[in-house]
Protein backbone atom coordinates (compact mmCIF):
# COMPACT_ATOMS: atom_id res chain seq x y z
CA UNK A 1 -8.28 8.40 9.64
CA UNK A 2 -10.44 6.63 6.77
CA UNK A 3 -7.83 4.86 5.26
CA UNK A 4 -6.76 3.75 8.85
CA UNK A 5 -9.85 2.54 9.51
CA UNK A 6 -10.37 0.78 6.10
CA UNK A 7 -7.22 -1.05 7.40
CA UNK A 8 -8.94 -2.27 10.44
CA UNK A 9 -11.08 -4.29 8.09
CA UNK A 10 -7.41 -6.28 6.65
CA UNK A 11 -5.47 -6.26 9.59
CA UNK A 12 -9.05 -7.73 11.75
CA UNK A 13 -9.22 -10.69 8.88
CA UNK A 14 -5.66 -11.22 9.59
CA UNK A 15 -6.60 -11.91 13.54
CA UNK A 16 -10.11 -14.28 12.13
CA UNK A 17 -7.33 -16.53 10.19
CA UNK A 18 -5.03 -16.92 13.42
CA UNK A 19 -7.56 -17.16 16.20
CA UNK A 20 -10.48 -19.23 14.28
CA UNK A 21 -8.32 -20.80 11.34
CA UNK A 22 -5.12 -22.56 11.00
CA UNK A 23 -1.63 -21.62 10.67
CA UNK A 24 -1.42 -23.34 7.16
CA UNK A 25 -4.93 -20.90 6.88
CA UNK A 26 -3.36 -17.84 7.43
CA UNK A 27 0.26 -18.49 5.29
CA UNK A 28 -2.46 -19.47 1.95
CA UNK A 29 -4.15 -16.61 2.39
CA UNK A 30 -0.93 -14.71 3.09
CA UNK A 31 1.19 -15.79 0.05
CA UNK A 32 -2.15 -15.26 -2.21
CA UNK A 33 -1.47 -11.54 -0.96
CA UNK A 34 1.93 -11.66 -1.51
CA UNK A 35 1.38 -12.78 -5.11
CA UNK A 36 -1.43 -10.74 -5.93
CA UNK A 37 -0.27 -7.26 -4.51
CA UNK A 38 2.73 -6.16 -6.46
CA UNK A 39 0.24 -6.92 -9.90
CA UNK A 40 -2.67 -5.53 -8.36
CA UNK A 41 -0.51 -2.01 -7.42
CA UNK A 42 1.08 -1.96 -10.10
CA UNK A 43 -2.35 -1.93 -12.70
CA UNK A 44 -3.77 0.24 -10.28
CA UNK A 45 -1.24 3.18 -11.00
CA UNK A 46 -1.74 5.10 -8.11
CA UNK A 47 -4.08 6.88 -9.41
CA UNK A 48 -5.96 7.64 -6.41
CA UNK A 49 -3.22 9.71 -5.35
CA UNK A 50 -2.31 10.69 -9.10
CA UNK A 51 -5.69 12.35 -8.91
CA UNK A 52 -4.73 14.39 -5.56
CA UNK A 53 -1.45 15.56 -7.00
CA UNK A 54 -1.79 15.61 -11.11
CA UNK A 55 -1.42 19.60 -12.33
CA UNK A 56 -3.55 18.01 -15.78
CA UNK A 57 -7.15 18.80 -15.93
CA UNK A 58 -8.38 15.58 -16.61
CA UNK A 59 -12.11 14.69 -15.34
CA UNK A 60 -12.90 11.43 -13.17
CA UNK A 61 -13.96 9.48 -15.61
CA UNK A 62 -10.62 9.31 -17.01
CA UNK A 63 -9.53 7.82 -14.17
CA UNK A 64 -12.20 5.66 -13.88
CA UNK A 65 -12.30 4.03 -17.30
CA UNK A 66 -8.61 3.57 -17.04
CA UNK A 67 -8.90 1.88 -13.68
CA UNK A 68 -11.36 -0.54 -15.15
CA UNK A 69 -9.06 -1.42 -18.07
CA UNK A 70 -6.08 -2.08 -16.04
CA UNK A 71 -8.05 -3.93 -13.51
CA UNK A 72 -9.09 -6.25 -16.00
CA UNK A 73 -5.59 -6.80 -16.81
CA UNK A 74 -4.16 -7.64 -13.25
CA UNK A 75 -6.74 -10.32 -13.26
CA UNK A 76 -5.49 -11.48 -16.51
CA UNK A 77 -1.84 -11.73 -15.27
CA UNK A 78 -2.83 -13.48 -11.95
CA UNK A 79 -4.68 -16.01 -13.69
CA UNK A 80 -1.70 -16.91 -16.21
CA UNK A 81 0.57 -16.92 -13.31
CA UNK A 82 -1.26 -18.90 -10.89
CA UNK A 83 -1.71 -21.46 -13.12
CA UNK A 84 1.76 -21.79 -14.04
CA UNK A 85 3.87 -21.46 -10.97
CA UNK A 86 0.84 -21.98 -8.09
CA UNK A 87 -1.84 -24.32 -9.94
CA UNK A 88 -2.70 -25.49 -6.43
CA UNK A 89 -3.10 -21.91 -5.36
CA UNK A 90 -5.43 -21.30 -9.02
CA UNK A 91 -8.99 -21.04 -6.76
CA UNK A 92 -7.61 -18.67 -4.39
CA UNK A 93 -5.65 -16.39 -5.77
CA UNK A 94 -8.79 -15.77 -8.18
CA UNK A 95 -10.99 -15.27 -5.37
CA UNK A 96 -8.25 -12.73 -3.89
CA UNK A 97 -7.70 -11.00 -6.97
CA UNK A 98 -11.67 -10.24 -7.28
CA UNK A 99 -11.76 -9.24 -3.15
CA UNK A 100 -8.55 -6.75 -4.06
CA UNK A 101 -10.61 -5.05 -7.93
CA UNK A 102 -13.49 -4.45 -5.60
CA UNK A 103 -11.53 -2.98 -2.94
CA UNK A 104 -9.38 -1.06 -5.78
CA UNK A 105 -12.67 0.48 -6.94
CA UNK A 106 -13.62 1.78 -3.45
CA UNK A 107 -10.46 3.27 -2.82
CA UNK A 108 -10.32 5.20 -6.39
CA UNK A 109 -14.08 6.40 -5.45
CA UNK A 110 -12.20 7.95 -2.38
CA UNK A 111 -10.10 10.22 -4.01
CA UNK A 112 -12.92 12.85 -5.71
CA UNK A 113 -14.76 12.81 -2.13
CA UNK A 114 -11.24 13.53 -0.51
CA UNK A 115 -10.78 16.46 -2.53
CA UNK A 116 -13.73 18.45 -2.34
CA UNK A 117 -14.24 17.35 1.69
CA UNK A 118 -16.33 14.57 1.76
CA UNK A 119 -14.31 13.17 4.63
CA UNK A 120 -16.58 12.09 6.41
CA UNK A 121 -18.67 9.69 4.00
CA UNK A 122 -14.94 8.41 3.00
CA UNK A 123 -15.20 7.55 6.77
CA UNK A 124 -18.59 6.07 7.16
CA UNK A 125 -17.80 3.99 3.94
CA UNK A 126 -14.57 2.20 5.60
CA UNK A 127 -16.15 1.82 8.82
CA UNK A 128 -19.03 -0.08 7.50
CA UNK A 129 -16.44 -2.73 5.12
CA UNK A 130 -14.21 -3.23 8.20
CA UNK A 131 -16.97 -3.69 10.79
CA UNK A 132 -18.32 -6.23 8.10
CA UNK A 133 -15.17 -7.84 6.86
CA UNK A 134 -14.52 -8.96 10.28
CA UNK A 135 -17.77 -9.85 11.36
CA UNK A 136 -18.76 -11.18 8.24
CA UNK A 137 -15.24 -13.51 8.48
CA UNK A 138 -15.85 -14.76 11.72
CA UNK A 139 -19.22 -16.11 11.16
CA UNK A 140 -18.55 -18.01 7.64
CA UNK A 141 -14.88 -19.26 9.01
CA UNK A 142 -16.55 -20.49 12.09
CA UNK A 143 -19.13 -21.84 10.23
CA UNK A 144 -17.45 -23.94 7.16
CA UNK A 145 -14.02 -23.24 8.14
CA UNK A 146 -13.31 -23.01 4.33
CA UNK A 147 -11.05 -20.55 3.16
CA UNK A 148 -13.14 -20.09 -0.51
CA UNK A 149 -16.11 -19.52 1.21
CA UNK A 150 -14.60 -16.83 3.94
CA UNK A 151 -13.05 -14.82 0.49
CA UNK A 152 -15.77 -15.24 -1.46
CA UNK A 153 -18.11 -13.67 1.46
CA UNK A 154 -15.52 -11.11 1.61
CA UNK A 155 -15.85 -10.21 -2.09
CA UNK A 156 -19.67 -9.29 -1.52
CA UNK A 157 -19.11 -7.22 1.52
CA UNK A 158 -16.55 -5.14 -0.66
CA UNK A 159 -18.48 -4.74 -3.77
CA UNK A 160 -21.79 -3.78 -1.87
CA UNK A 161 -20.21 -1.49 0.33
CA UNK A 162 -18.15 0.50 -2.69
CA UNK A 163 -21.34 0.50 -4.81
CA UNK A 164 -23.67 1.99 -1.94
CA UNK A 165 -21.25 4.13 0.22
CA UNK A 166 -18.77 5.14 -2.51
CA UNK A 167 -20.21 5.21 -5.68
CA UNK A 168 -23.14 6.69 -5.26
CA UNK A 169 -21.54 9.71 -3.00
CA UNK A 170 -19.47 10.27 -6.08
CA UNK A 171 -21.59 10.22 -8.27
CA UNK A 172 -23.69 12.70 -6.50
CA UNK A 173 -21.05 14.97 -5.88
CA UNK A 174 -18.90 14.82 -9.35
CA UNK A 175 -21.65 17.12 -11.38
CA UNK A 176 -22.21 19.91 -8.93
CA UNK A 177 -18.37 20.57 -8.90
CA UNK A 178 -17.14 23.53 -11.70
CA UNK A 179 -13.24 23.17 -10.85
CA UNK A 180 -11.01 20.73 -12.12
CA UNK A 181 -13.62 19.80 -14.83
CA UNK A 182 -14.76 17.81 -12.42
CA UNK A 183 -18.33 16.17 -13.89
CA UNK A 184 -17.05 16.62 -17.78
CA UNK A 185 -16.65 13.61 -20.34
CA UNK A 186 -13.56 12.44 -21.25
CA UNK A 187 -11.12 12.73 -24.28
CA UNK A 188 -8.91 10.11 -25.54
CA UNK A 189 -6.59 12.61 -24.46
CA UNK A 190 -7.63 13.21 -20.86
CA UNK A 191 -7.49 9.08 -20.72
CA UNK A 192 -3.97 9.26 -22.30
CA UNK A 193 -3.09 11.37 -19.93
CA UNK A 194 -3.84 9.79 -16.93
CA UNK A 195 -1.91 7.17 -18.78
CA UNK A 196 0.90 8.68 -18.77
CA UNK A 197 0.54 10.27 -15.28
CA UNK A 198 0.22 7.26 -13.33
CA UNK A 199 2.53 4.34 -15.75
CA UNK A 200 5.36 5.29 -13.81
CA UNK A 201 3.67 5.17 -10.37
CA UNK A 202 2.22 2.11 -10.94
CA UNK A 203 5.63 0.94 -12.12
CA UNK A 204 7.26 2.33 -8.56
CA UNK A 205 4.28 1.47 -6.72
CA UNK A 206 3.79 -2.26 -7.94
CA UNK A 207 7.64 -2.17 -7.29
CA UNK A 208 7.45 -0.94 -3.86
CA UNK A 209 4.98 -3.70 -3.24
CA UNK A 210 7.08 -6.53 -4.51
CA UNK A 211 9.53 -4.89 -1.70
CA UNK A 212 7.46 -6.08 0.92
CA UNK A 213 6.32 -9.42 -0.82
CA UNK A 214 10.22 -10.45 -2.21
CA UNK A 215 10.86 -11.69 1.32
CA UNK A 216 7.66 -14.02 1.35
CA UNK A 217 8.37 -15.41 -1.88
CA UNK A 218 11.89 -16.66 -0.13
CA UNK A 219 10.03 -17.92 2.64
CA UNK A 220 8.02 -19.97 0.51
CA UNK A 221 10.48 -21.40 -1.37
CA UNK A 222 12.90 -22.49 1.36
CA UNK A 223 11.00 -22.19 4.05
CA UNK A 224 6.49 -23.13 4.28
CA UNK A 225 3.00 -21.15 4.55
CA UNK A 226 3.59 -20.94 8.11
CA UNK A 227 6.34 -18.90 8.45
CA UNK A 228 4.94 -16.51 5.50
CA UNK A 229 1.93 -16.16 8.11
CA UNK A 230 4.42 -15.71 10.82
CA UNK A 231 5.85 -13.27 8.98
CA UNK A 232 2.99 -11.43 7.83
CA UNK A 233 1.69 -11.06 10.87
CA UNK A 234 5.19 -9.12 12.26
CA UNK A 235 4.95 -7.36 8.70
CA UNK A 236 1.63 -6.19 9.37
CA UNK A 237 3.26 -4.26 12.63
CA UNK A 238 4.84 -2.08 10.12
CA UNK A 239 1.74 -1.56 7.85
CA UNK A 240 -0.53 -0.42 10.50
CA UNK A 241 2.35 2.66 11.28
CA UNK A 242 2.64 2.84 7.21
CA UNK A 243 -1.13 3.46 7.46
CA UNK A 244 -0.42 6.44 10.16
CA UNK A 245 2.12 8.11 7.85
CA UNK A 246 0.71 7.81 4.44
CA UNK A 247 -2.49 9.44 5.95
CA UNK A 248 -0.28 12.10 7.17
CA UNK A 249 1.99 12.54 4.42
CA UNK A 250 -1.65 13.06 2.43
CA UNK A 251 -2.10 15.53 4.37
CA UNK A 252 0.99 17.05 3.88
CA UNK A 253 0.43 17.33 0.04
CA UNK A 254 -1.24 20.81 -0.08
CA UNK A 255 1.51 22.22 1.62
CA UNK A 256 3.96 20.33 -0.19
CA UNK A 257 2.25 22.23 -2.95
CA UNK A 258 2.89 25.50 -2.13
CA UNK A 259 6.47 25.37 -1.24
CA UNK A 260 7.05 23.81 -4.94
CA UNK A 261 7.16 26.80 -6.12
CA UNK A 262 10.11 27.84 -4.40
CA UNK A 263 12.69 25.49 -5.07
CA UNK A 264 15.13 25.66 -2.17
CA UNK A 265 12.59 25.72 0.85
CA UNK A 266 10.41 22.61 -1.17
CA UNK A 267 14.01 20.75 -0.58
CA UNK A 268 14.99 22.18 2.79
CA UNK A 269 10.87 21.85 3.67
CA UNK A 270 11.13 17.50 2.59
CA UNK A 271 14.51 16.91 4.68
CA UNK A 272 13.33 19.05 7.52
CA UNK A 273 9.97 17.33 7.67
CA UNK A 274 11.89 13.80 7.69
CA UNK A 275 14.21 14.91 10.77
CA UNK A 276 11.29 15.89 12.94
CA UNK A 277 9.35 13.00 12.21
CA UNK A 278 12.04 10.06 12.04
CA UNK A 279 13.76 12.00 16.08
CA UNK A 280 10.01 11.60 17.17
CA UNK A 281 9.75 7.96 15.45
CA UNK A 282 12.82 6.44 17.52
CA UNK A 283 10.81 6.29 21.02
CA UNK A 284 7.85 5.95 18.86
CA UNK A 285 8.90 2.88 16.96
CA UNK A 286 10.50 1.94 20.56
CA UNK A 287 7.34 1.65 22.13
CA UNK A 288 5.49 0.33 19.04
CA UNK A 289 7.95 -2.96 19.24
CA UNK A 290 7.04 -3.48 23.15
CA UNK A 291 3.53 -3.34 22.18
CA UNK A 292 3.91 -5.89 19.86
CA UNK A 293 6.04 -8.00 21.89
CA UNK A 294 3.44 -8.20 24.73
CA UNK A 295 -0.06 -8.22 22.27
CA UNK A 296 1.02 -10.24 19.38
CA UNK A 297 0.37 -13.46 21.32
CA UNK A 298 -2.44 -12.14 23.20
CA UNK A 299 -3.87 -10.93 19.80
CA UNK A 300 -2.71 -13.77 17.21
CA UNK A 301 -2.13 -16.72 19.68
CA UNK A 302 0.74 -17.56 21.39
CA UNK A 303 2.46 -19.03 18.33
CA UNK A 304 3.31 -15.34 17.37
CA UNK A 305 5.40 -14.37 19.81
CA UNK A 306 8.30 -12.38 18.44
CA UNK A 307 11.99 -12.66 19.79
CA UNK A 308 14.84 -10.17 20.21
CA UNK A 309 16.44 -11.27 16.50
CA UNK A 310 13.15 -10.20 15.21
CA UNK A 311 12.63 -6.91 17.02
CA UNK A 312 15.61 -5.35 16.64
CA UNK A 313 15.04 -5.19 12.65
CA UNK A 314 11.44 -4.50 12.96
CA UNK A 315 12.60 -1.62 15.09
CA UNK A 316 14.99 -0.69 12.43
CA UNK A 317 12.25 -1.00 9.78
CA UNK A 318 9.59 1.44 12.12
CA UNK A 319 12.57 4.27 11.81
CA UNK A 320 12.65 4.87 8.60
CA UNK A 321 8.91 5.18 7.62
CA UNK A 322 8.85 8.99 7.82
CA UNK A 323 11.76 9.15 5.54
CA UNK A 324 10.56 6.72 2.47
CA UNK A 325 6.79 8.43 3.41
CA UNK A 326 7.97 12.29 3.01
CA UNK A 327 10.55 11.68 0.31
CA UNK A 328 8.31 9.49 -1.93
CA UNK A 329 5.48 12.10 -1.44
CA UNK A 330 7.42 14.82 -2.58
CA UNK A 331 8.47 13.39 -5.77
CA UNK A 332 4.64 12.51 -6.28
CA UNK A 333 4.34 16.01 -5.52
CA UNK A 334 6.92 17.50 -7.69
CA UNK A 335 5.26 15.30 -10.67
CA UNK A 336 9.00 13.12 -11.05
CA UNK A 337 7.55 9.88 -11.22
CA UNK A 338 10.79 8.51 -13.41
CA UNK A 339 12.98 9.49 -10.54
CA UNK A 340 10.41 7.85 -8.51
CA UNK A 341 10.36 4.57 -10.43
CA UNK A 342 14.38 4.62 -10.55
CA UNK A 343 14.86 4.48 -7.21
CA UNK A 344 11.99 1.51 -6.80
CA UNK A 345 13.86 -0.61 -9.49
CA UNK A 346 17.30 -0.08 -7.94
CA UNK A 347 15.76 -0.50 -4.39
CA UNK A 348 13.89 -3.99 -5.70
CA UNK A 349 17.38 -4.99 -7.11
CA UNK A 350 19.50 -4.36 -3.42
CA UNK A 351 16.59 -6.23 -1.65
CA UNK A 352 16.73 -9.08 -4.01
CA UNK A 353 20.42 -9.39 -3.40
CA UNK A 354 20.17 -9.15 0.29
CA UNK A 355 17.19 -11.52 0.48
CA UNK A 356 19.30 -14.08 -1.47
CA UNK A 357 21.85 -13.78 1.13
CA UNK A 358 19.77 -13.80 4.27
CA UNK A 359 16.86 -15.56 4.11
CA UNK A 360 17.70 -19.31 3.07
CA UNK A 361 19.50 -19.25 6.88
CA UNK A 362 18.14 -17.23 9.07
CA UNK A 363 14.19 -17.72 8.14
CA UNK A 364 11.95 -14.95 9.58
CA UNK A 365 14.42 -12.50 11.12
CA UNK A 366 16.23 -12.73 7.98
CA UNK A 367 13.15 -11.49 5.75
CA UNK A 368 12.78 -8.67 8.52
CA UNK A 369 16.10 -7.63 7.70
CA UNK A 370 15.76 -7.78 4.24
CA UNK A 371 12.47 -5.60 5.10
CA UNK A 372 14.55 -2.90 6.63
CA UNK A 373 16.87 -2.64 3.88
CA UNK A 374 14.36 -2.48 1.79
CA UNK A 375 13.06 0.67 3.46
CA UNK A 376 16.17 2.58 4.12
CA UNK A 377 17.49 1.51 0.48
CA UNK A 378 13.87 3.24 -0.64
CA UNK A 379 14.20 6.25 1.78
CA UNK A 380 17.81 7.42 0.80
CA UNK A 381 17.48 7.16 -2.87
CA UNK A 382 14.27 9.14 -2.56
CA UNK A 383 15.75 11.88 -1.28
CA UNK A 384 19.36 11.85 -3.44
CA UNK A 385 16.52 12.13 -6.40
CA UNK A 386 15.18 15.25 -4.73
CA UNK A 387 18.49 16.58 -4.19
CA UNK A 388 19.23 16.31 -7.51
CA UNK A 389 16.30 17.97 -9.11
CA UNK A 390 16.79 20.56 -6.64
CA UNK A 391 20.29 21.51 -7.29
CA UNK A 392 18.65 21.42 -11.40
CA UNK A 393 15.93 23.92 -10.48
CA UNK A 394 18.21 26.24 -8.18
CA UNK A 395 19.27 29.06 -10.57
CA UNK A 396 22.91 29.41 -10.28
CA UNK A 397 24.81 32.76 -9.61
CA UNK A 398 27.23 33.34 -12.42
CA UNK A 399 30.66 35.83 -11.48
């Protein structure tokens, strides 16, 4: 529910740049996404959810301090590439890559508060940055319909709110906790650690995310900014059910915990838990893609109405969320975050090769079909990487 409504905040700036900006507006600020997410989840490591599901004993702090260092390093990276593949793009993609670190820093803050309850101040903290961040975006877009000035506005909202509603809760809460060595100082080899924890997520991660952004980069190049709005905008149908499921997959994680133990029902539990939720997702994801044929132009404008060519694979692309959610989980769960990065790079690499075949002629409902193979490439070599540690950890009867 938090992270769903700290979404509200993105998807409600998404709505400012369509209904009060223009559609060159939205595809800048779009493509500066496209650019700076893969680098920005990659650096990040996952550690928010490295923290949730680590077995290591490492204190916050770890995670913080490493955080810090590898935020500093996504800005490096987006600098150098800005200003040598998108110098036009130089101003903007700086002002997105501080509005993402300050966001990245609220969300880490998130993960000690999730653990020992704090829901609710996780909630109160989201609330307040997406109330703002679309307020706040309405008023300075309508005002000096300026792009700079909406991000850099944007950047202030995030930081204050992460400071006042995050940090501070944490810090409260970290030295009163005994377990996990919750409130203790770190060792070089608690930060090592972490390291080594979340390099491989952040490899998979930052990999997933160039999934998503691969098919805007195509769009770019053969295409404009406009239809990488266009496209977000269809995209974002997918993120908001993403949203659903990763909050419910997180939920998922204790129990995912206990059946670890016991190899054969931690298998049987993933693939069961997939079937439920992806028979319940096909009049789900049905319904989802009528909705978004009849409020996308009511929403957005009537410039984002989506046609048949485009629902069918955004249909496609709703199916198999509880598969690459449930599967990806439970190798976060079971600690195999090489298995987890294999399957991103091979899934990056099939992607690639469709989008190269698709996209340069058939545009938008190309990229949505690159999109679903994306997922269902993601989704199915998941789960062959759980089957294979499970038939490892399965003792075998001998005659």
């Amino acid at each position: 529910m938090a992270l769903a409504t700290r979404s509200l905040g993105q998807a409600g700036l998404l709505i400012v740049f369509a209904r009060f900006g223009s559609p060159e507006t939205l595809g800048n600020y779009s493509l500066a996404l496209a650019v700076t997410a893969p680098i920005f989840v990659f650096c990040e490591f996952g550690l928010r959810t490295v923290y949730l599901t680590h077995r290591g004993n490492q204190p916050f702090s770890a995670y913080l301090h490493v955080r810090l260092a590898t935020l500093s390093l996504a800005m490096i990276l987006t600098a150098a590439i800005g200003s040598i593949f998108l110098p036009e793009m130089s101003g903007i993609l700086l002002l997105v890559s501080l509005l993402r670190a300050a966001d990245s820093m609220g969300e880490l803050y998130s993960a000690p508060l999730q653990r020992h309850g704090e829901l609710p101040t996780i909630l109160r903290a989201f609330s307040t940055n997406a109330a703002l961040t679309i307020g706040v975006g309405i008023a300075v877009l309508a005002a000096f319909h300026n792009l700079y000035y909406v991000i850099a506005a944007l950047i202030a909202v995030s930081g204050a709110t992460t400071l006042l509603l995050m940090k501070r809760p944490t810090d409260d809460l970290l030295p009163k906790m005994k377990s996990a060595n919750a409130g203790a100082r770190p060792r070089w080899e608690d930060h090592v650690s972490v390291v080594k924890a979340g390099l491989p997520t952040g490899i998979s991660w930052g990999l997933l995310s160039l999934l998503s952004s691969i098919p805007q980069y195509f769009l770019a190049a053969y295409y404009s900014q406009v239809e990488v709005g266009y496209f977000a905008i269809i995209l974002y149908v997918v993120v908001v059910v993403e949203i659903f499921l990763n909050a419910v997959s997180q939920s998922w994680i204790p129990r995912a915990k206990k059946l670890l133990a016991d190899a054969p029902s931690f298998f049987v539990a993933v693939v069961k838990t997939a079937i439920v939720w992806t028979a319940a997702f096909v009049p789900l994801s049905a319904a989802v893609c009528a909705a978004a044929y009849v409020m996308l132009p009511i929403i957005f404008g009537s410039t984002y109405r989506i046609d048949w060519d485009e629902i069918i694979p955004l249909f496609g692309s709703l199916v198999v969320l509880p598969l690459v959610f449930f599967s990806a989980m439970a190798l976060n769960v079971a600690n195999s975050y090489v298995k987890a990065l294999t399957t991103s790079i091979v899934a990056v690499a099939l992607a690639s090769a469709v989008a190269f075949l698709l996209i340069p002629g058939g545009g938008v409902p190309g990229a949505l079909w690159v999109s679903f193979a994306a997922l269902a490439s993601r989704g199915v070599l998941s789960l062959a990487a759980l089957a294979v540690g499970h038939r490892k950890r399965v003792p075998q009867l001998v005659p």
